[in-house]
N, C-alpha and C. Protein backbone atom coordinates (compact mmCIF):
# COMPACT_ATOMS: atom_id res chain seq x y z
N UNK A 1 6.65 6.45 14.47
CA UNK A 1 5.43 7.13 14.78
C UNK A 1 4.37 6.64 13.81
N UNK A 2 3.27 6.69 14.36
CA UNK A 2 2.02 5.95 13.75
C UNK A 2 1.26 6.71 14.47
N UNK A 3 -0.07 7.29 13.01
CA UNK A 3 -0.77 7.79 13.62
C UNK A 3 -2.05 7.59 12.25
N UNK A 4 -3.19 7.50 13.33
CA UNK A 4 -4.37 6.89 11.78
C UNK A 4 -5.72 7.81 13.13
N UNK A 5 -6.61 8.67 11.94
CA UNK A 5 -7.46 9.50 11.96
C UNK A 5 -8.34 8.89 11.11
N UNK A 6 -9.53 8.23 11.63
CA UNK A 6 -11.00 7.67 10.94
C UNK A 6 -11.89 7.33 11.91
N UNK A 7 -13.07 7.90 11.10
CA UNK A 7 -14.25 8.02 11.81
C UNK A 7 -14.96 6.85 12.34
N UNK A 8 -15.69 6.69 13.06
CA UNK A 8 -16.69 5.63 13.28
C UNK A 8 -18.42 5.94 13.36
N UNK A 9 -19.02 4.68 12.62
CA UNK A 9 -20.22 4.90 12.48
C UNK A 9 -20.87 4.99 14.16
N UNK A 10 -21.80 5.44 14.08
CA UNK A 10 -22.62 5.82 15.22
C UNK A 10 -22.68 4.23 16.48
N UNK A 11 -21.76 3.77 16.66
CA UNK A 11 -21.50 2.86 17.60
C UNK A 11 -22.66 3.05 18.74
N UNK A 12 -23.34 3.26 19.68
CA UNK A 12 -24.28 3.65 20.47
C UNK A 12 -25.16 2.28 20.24
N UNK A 13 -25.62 2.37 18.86
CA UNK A 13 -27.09 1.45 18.30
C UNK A 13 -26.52 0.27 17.85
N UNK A 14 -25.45 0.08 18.64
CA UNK A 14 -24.45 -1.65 17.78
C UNK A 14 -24.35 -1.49 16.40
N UNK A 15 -24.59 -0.47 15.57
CA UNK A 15 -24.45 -0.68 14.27
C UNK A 15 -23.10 -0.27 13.87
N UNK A 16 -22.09 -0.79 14.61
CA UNK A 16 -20.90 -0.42 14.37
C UNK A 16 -20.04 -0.57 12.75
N UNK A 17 -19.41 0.59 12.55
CA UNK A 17 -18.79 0.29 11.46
C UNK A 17 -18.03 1.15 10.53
N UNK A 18 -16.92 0.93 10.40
CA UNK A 18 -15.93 2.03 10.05
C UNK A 18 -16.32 2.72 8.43
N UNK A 19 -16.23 3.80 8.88
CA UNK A 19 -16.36 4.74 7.55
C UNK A 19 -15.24 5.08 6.89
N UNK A 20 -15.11 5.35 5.06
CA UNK A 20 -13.55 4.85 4.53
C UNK A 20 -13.27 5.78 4.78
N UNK A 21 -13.12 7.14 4.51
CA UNK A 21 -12.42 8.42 4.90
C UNK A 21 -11.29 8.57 6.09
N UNK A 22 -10.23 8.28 5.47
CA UNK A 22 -9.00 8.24 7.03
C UNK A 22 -8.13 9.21 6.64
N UNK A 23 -7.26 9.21 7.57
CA UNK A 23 -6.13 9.87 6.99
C UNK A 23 -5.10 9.49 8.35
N UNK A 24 -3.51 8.83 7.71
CA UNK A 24 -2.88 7.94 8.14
C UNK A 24 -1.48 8.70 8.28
N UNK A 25 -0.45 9.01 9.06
CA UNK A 25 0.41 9.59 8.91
C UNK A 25 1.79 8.49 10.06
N UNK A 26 2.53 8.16 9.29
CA UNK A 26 3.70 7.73 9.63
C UNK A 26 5.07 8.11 9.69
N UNK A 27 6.01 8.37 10.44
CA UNK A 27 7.67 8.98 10.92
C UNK A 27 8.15 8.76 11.28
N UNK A 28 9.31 9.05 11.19
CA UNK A 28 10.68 8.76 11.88
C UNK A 28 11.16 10.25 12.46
N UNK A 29 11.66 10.04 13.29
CA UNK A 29 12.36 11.35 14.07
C UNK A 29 13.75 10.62 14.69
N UNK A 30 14.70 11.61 14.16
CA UNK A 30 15.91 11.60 15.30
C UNK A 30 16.59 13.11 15.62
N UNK A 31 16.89 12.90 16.66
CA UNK A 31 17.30 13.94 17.69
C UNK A 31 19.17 13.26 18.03
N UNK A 32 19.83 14.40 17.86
CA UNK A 32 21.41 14.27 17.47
C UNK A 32 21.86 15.08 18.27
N UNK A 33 22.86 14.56 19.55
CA UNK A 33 23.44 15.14 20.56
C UNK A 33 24.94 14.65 20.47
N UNK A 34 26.02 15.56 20.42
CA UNK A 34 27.06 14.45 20.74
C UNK A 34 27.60 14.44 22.16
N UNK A 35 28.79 13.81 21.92
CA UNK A 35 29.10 14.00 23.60
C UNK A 35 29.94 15.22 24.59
N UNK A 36 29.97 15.88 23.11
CA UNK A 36 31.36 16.83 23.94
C UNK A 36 29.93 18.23 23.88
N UNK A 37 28.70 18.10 23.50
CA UNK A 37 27.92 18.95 23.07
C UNK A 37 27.93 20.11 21.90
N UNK A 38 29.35 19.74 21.19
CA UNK A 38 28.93 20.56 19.93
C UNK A 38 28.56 20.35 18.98
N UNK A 39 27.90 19.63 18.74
CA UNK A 39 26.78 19.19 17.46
C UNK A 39 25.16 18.45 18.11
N UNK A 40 24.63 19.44 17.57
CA UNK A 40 22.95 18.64 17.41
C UNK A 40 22.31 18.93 16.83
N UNK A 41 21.27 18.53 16.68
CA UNK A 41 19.90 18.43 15.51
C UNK A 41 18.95 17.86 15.58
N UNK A 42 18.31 18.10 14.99
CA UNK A 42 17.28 17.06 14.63
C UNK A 42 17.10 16.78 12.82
N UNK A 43 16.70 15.23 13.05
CA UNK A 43 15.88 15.19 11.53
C UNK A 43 14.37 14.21 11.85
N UNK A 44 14.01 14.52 10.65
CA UNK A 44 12.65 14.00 10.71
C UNK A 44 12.25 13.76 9.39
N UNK A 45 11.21 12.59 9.24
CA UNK A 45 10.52 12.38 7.86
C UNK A 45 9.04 11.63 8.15
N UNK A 46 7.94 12.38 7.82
CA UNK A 46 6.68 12.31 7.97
C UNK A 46 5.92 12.24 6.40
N UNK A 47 5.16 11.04 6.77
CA UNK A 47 4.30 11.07 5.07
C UNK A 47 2.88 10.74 5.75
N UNK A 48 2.01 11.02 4.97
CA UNK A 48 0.95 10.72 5.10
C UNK A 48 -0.21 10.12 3.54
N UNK A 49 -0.89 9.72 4.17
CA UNK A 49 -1.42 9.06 3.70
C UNK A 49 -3.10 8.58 3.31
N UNK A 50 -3.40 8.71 1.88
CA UNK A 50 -4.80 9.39 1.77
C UNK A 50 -5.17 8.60 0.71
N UNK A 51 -6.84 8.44 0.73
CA UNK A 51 -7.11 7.69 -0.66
C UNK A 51 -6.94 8.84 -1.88
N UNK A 52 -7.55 10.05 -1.18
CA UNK A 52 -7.79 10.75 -3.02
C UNK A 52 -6.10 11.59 -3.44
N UNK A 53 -5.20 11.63 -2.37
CA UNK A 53 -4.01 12.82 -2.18
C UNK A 53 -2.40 11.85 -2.05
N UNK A 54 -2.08 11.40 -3.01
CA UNK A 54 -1.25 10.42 -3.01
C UNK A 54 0.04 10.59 -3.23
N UNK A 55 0.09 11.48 -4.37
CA UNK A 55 1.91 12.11 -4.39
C UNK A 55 2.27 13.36 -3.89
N UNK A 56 3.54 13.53 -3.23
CA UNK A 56 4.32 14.92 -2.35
C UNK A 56 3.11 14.73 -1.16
N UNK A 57 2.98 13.79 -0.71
CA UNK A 57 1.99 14.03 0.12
C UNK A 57 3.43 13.91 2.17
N UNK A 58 4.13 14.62 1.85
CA UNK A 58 5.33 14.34 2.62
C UNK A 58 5.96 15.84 3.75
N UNK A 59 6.97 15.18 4.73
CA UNK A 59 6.97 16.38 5.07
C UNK A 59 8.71 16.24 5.94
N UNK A 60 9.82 16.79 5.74
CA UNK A 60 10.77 16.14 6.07
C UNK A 60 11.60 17.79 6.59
N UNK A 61 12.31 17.71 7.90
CA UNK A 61 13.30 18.48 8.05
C UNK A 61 14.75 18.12 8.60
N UNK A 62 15.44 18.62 8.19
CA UNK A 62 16.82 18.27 8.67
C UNK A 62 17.71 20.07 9.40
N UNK A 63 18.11 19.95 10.55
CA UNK A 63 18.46 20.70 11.41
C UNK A 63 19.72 20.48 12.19
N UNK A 64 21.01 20.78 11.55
CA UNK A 64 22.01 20.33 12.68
C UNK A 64 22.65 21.75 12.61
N UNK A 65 23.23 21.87 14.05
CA UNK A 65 23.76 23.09 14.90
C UNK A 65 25.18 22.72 15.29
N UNK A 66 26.19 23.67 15.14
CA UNK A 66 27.34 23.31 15.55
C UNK A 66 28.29 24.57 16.61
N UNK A 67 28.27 24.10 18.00
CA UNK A 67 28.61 25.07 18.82
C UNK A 67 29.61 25.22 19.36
N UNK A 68 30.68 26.42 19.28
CA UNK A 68 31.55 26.52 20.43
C UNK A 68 31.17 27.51 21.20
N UNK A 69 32.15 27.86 21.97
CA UNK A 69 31.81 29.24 22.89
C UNK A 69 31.81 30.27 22.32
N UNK A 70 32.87 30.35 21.38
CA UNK A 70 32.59 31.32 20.40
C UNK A 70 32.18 32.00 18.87
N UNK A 71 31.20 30.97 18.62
CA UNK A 71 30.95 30.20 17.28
C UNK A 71 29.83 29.54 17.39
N UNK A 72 28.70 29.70 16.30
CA UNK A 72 27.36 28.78 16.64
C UNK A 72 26.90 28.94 14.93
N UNK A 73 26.82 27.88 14.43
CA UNK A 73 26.81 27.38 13.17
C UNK A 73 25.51 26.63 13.07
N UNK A 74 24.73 26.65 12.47
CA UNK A 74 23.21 26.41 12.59
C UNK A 74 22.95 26.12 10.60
N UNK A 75 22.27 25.01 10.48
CA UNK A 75 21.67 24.46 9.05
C UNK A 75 20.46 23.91 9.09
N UNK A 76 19.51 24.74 8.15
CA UNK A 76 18.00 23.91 8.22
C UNK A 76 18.00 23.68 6.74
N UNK A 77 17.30 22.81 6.42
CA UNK A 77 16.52 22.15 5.19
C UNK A 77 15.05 21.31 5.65
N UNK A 78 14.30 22.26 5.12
CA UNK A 78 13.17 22.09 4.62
C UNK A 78 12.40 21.69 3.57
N UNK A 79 11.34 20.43 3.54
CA UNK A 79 10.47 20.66 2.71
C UNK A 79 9.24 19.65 2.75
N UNK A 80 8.08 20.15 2.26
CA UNK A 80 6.94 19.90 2.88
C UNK A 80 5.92 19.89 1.35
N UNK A 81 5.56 18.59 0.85
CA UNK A 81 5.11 18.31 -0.37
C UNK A 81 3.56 19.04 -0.16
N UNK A 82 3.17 19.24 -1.20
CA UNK A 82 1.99 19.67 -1.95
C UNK A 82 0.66 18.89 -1.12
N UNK A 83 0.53 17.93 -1.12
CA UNK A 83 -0.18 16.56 -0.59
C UNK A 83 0.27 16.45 0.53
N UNK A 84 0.81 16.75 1.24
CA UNK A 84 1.10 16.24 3.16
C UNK A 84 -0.12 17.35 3.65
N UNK A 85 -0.88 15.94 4.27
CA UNK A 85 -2.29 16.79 4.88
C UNK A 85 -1.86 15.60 6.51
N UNK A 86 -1.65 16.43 7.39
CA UNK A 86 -1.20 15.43 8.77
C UNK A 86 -2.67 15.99 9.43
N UNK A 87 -3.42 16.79 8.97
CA UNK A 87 -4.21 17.44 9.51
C UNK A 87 -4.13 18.51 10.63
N UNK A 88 -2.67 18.35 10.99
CA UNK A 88 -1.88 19.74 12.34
C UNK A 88 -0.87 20.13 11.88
N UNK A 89 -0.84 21.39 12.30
CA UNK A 89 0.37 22.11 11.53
C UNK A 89 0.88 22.08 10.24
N UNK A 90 1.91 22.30 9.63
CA UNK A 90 2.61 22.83 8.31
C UNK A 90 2.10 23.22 7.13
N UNK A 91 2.76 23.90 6.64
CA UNK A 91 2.01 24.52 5.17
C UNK A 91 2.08 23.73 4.11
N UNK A 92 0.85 23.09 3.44
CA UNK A 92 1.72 22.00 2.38
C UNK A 92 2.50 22.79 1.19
N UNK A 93 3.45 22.17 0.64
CA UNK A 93 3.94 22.98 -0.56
C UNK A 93 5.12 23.61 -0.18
N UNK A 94 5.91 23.36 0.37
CA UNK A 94 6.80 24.75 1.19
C UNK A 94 8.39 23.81 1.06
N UNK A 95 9.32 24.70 0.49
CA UNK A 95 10.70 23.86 0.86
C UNK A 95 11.69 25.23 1.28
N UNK A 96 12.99 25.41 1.86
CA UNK A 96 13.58 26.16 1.89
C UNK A 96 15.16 25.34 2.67
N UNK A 97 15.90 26.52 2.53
CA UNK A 97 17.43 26.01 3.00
C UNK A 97 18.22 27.26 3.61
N UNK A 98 18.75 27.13 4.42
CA UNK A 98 19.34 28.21 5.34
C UNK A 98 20.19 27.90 6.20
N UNK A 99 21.11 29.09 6.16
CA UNK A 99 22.47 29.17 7.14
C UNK A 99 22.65 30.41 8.01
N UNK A 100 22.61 30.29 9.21
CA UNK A 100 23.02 31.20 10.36
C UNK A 100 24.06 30.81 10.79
N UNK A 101 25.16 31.87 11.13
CA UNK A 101 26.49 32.43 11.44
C UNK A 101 26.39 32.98 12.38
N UNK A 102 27.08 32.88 13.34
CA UNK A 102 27.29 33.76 14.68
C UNK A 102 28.33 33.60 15.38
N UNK A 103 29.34 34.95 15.60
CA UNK A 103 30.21 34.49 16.17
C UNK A 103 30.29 35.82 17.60
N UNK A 104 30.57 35.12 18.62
CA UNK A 104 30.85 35.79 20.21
C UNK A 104 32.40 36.36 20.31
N UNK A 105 32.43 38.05 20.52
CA UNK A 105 33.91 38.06 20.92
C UNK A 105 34.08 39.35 21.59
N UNK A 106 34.27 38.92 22.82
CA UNK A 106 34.14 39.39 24.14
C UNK A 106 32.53 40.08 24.75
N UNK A 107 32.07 38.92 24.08
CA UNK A 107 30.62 38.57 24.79
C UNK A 107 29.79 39.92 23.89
N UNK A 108 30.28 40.18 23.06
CA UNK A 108 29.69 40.50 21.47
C UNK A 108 28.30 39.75 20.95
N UNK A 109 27.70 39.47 20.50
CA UNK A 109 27.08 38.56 19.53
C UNK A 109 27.60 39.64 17.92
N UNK A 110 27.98 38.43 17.22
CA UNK A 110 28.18 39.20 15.97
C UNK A 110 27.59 38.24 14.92
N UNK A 111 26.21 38.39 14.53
CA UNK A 111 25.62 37.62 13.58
C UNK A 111 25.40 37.71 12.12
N UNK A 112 26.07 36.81 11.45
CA UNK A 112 26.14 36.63 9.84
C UNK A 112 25.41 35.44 9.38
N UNK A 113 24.29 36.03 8.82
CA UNK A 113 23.38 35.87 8.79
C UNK A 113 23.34 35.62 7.28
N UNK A 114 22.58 34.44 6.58
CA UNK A 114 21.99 34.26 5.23
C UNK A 114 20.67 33.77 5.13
N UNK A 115 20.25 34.85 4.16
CA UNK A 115 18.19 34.56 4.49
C UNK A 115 17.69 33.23 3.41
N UNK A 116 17.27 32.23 4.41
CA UNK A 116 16.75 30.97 3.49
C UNK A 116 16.34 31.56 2.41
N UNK A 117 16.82 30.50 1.55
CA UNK A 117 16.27 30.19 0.35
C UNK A 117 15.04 29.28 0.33
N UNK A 118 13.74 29.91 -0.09
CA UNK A 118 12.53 29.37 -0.17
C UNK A 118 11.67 29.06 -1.75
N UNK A 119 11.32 28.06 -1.79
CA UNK A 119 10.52 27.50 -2.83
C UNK A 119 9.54 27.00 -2.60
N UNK A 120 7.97 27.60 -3.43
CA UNK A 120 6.74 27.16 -3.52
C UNK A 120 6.09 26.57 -4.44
C-alpha cells in the first residue's frame, strides 16, 4: 500500500507547482485463513511519513483467532506510535494486548474473558 497526500499550487493559471507539505503513508497487510477454517487473522504494518514528525511515527496490528465449534480463542496486539499521523483514523500513542476465551456447551456461550492490557 502506497499512499502520498500533497497539495498543488493553483494549477488553473499554468503556474503549476508542488507545495512541500505531504504526508506519505506506506503498508503491508495480510489476512490469514487456513484451510480447515480454524485459524485467521489479520496483521498489518503502516508507517507514515513526514518532514517535521519522524520517530514512532507507525501503526501495526496483529490479530489471530482460533476456532472450533466449541471453542473460539481470539489474540490482539496493538500499537500505534506517538508520530503516526495517516491523517484517518487511529489514536496516535496507543498500544495494548488482549485475550478472549469462549467456550460453547450445549449452545451455552460461556465467555472468559481478559481485559487488554493498555499503554499510553
Amino acid at each position: 500500500m502506497l499512499i502520498n497526500k500533497q497539495a498543488f499550487h493553483d494549477s488553473t493559471k499554468k503556474d503549476f507547482k508542488m507545495l512541500p507539505n505531504n504526508t506519505t503513508a506506506v503498508g503491508i497487510d495480510y489476512n490469514l485463513n487456513s484451510k480447515d477454517n480454524r485459524w485467521f487473522g489479520k496483521f498489518f504494518y503502516h508507517r507514515s511519513f513526514n518532514e517535521h514528525k519522524k520517530d514512532s511515527a507507525y501503526a501495526s496490528t496483529a490479530k489471530i483467532i482460533y476456532s472450533k465449534p466449541n471453542i473460539r480463542i481470539e489474540l490482539l496486539a496493538q500499537a500505534i506510535g506517538a508520530n503516526f499521523d495517516p491523517q484517518v483514523g487511529y489514536l496516535p500513542g496507543h498500544a495494548s494486548i488482549g485475550l478472549r476465551r469462549k467456550h460453547i456447551i450445549h449452545g451455552i456461550e460461556i465467555k472468559i474473558n481478559q481485559q487488554p492490557r493498555t499503554w499510553d
